[in-house]
Protein backbone atom coordinates (compact mmCIF):
# COMPACT_ATOMS: atom_id res chain seq x y z
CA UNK A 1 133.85 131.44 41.08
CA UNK A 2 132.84 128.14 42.83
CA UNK A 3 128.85 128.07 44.14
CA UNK A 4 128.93 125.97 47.85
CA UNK A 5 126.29 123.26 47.53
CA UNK A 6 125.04 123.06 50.71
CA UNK A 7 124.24 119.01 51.90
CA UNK A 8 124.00 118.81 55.44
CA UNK A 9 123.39 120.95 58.15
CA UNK A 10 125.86 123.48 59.15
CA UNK A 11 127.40 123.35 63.25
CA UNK A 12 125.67 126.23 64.31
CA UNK A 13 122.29 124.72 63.10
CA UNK A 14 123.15 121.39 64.81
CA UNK A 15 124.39 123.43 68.03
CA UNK A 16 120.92 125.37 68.15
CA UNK A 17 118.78 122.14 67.60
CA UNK A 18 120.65 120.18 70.29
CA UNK A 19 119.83 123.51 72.73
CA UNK A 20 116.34 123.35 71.84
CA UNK A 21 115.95 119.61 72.63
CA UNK A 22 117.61 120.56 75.70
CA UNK A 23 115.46 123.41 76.87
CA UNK A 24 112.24 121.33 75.84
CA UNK A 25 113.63 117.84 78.18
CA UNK A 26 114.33 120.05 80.97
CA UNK A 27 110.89 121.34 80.79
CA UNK A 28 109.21 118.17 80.06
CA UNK A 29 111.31 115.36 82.47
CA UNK A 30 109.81 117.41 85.48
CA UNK A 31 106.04 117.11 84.62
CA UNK A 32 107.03 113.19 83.41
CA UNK A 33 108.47 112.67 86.98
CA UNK A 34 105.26 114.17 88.61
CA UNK A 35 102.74 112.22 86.63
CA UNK A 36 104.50 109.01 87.80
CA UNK A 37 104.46 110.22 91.24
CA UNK A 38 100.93 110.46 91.04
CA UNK A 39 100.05 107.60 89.21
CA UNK A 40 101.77 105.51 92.09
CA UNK A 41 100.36 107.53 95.20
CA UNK A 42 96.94 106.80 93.26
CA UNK A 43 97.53 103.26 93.15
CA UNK A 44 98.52 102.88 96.97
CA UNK A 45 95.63 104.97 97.68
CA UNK A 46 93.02 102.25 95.65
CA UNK A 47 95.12 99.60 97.13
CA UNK A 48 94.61 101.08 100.53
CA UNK A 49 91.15 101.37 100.13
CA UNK A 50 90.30 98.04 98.58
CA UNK A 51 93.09 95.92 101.06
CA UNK A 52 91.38 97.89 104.09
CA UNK A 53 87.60 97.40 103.13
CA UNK A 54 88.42 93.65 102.32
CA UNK A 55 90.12 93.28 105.70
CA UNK A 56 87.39 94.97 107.59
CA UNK A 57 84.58 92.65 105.95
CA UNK A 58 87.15 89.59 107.42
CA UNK A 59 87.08 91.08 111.13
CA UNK A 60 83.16 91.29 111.11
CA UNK A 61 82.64 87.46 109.38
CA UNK A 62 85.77 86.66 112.47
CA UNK A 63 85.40 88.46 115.35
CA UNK A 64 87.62 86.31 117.58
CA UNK A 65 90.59 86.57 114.68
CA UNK A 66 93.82 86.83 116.69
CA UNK A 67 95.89 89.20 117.12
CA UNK A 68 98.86 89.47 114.84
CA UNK A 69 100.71 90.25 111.96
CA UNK A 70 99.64 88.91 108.41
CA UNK A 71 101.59 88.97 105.29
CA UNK A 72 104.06 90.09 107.38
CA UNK A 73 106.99 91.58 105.10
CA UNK A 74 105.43 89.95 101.91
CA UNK A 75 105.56 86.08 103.49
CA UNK A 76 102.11 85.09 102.15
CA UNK A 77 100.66 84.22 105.07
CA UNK A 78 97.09 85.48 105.68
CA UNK A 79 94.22 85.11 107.64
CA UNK A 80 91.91 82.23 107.30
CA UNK A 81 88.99 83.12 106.05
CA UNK A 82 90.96 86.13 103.74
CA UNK A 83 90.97 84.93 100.32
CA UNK A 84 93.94 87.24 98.50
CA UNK A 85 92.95 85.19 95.59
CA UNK A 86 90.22 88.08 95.21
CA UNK A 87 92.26 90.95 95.27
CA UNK A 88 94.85 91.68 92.49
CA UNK A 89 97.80 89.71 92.40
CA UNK A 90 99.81 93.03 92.06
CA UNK A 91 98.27 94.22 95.38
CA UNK A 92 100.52 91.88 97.13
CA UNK A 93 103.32 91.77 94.93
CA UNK A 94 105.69 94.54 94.63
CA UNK A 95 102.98 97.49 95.37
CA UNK A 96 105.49 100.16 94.42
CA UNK A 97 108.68 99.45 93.59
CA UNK A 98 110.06 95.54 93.71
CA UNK A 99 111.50 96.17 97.15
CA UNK A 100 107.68 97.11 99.13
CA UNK A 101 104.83 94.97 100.22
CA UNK A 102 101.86 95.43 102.01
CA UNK A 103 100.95 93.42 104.93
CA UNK A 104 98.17 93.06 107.84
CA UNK A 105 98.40 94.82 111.18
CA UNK A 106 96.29 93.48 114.09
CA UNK A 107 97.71 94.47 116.71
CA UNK A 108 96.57 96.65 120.05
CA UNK A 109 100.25 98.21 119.44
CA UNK A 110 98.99 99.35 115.88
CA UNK A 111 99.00 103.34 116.30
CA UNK A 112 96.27 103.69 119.26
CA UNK A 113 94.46 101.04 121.13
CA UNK A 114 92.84 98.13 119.23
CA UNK A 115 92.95 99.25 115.43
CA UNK A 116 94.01 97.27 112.89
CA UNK A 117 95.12 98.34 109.11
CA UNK A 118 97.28 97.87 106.30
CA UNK A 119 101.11 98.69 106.06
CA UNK A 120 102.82 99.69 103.36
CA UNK A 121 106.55 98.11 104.15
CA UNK A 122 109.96 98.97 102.25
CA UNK A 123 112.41 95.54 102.59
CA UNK A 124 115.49 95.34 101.36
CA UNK A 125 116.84 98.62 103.06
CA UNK A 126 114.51 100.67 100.30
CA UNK A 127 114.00 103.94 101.27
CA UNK A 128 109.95 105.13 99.73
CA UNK A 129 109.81 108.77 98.41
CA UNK A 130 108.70 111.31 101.42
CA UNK A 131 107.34 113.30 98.92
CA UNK A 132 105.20 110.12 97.81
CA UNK A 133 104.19 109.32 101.14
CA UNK A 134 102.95 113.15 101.84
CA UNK A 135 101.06 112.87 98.54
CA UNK A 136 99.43 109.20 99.82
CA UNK A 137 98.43 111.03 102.81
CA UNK A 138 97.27 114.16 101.60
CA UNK A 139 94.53 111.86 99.55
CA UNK A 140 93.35 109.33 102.03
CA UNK A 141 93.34 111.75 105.14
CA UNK A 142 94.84 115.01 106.13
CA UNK A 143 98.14 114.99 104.51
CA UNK A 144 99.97 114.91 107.65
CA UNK A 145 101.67 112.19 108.55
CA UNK A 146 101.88 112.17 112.50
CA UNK A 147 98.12 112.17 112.83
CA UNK A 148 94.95 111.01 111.03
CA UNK A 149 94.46 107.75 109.86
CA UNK A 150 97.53 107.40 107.68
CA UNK A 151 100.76 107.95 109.66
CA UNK A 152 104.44 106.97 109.32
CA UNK A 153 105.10 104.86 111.93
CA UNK A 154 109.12 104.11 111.18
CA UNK A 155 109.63 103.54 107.96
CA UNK A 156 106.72 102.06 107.38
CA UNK A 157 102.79 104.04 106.04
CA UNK A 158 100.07 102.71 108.28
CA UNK A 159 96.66 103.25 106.97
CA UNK A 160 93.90 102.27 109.44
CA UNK A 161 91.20 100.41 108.25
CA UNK A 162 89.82 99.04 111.36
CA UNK A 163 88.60 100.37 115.06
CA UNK A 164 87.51 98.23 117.98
């Protein structure tokens, strides 16, 4: 009678393993996903803050700065006075995903009457998460987006930084 020397793994035990791995991604990719999305609305959030306290100390060392947009749509162009040399390069480039940038809103038009802030654009046609935006929100202000001081305005996340 011939003894089987087993060498390798049988197909069942393959078949099982590759279920496992299975069961375990679709459990895992889900919390991996999340932690991203978190890591990034944490970011904006920091950028947010820092973008919006630098451009507030600008408006009281220039009272008479002009209206306008600056860094409009990620040109470069900024303020006198507003050195982005001390903020992180990152900050301006590509906040969250290569197709964003942040730019400078002072403008009457900006939300309510005479407030200025700092705009979180998509270019490019982009389309930025909802579900992101919601979480931005729902840590700089009240999680809603219509009101507070973070609101969609378009496509576009408005935080403002600055009141007359």
């Amino acid at each position: 009678m011939k003894t089987r020397n087993p060498r390798g793994f049988t197909v069942v035990e393959i078949m099982i393993a590759v279920v496992i791995i299975g069961v375990l991604a679709s459990i895992g990719i889900p919390f991996a996903i999340k932690s991203y999305q978190n890591a990034l609305a944490v970011r904006v959030v920091n950028d947010f803050k820092v973008v919006g306290d630098h451009f507030n100390v600008l408006i009281m060392q220039n009272p008479a700065l002009p209206d306008g947009l600056y860094n409009e749509k990620g040109t470069g162009t900024v303020p006198e006075g507003f050195d982005p040399e001390e903020l992180p390069l990152r900050i301006f480039n590509h906040p969250i995903h290569k197709d964003t940038a942040y730019y400078f809103d002072l403008r009457s038009s900006l939300v309510d009457y005479n407030q200025g802030g700092v705009v979180l654009t998509p270019l490019n046609g982009y389309k930025i998460d909802p579900k992101l935006l919601t979480m931005i929100d729902g840590r700089l202000d009240d999680g809603n987006l219509t009101t507070g001081s973070v609101k969609l305005q378009g496509e576009e996340l408005v935080y403002v930084s600055y009141h007359d």
